[in-house]
Protein backbone atom coordinates (compact mmCIF):
# COMPACT_ATOMS: atom_id res chain seq x y z
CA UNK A 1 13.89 -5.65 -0.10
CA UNK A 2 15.49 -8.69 -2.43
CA UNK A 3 14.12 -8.66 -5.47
CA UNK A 4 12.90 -12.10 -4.96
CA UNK A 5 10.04 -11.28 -2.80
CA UNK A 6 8.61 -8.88 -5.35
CA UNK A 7 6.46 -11.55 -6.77
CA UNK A 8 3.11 -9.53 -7.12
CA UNK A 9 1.70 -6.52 -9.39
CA UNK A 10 -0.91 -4.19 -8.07
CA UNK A 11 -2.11 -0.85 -9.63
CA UNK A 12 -1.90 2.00 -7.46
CA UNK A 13 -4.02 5.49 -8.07
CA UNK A 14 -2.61 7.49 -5.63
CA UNK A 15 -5.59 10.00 -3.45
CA UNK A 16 -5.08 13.28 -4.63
CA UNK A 17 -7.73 14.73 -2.55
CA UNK A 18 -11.59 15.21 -2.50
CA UNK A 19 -13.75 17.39 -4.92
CA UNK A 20 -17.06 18.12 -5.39
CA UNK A 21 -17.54 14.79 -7.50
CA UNK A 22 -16.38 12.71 -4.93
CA UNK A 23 -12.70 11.26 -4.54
CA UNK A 24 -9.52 12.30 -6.97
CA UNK A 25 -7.17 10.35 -8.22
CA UNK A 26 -4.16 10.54 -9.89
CA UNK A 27 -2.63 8.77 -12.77
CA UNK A 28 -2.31 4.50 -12.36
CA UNK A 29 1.20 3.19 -11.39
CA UNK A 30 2.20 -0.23 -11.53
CA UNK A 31 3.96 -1.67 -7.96
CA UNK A 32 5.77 -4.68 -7.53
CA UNK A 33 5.62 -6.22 -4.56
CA UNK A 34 4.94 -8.92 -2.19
CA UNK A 35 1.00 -9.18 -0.86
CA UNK A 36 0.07 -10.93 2.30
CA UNK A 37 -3.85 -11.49 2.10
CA UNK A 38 -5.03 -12.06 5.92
CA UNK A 39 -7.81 -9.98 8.15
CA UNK A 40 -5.91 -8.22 10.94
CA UNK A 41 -6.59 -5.26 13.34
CA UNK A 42 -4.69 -2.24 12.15
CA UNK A 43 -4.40 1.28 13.18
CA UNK A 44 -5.16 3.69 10.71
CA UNK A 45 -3.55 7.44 10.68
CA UNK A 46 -6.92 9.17 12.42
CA UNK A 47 -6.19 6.81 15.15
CA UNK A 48 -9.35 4.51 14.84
CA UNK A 49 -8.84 0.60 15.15
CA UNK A 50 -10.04 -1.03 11.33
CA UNK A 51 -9.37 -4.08 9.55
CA UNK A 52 -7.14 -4.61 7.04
CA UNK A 53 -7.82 -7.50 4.38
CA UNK A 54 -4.48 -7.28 2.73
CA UNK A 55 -0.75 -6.09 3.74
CA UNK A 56 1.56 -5.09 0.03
CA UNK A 57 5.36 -4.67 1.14
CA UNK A 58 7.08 -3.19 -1.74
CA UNK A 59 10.46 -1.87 -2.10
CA UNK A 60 11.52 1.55 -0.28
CA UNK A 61 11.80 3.39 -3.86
CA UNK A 62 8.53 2.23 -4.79
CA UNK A 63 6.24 5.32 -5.70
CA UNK A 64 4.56 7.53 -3.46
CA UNK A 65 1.44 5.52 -1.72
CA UNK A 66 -0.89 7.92 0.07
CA UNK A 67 -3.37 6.78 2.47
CA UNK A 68 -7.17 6.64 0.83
CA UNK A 69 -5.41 5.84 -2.78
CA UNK A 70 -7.24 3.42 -5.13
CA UNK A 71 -5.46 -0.47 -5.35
CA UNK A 72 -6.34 -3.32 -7.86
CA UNK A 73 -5.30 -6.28 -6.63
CA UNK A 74 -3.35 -9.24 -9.10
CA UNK A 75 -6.97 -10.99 -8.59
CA UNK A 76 -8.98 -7.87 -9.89
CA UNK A 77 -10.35 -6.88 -6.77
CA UNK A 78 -9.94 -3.11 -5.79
CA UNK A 79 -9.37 -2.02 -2.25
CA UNK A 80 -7.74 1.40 -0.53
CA UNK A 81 -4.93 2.65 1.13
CA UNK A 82 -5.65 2.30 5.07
CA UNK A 83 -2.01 3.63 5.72
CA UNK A 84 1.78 3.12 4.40
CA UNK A 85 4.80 2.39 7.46
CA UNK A 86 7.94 3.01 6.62
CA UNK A 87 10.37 0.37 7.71
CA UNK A 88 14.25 1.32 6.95
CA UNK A 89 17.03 0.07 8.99
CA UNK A 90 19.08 3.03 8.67
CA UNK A 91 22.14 1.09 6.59
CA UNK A 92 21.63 -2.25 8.82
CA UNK A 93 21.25 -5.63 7.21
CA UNK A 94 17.50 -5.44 7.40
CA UNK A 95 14.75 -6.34 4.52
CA UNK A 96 14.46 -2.21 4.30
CA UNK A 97 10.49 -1.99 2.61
CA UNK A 98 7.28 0.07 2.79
CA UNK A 99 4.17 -1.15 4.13
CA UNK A 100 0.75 -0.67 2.61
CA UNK A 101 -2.06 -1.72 4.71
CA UNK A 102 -5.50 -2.00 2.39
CA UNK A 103 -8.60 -2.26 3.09
């Protein structure tokens, strides 16, 4: 992904799991990216149809982004993970990226 598009910061706390407290989650990493705000139909990894508010793409190296982790949006807003797609071209001329789908 061209280091161009990365034009947005969100702060990721990525799901570590559930305890008796309620969700865990691990320590807060900063993403750059670009974030597409827009309501669209998604799938999410359970297989049920939900809506997605916001789409990040951020850079294949980008750290780990599990499904259920915590986001802040640039705006302040906090949202979660609905599920991450991995788009890589395999060495092809492509914009190679990973695809967060929030809630």
């Amino acid at each position: 992904m061209p280091a161009f598009l990365l034009r947005h910061e969100v702060v990721v706390e990525p799901y570590l799991g559930a305890s008796a407290y309620g969700p865990r989650y691990g320590p807060q990493v900063t993403v750059a990216g670009l974030l597409e705000q827009g309501t669209r139909t998604v799938r999410a990894p359970s297989g049920a149809e939900v809506t997605s508010s916001s789409t990040l793409r951020a850079p294949l190296d980008a750290p780990d982004i599990p499904p259920q982790s915590r986001v802040t949006l640039p705006d302040g807003d906090q949202t979660t993970v609905i599920a991450v797609l991995r788009h890589d071209g395999g060495g092809l001329p492509t914009p190679d990226h990973v695809e967060v789908q929030l809630a």
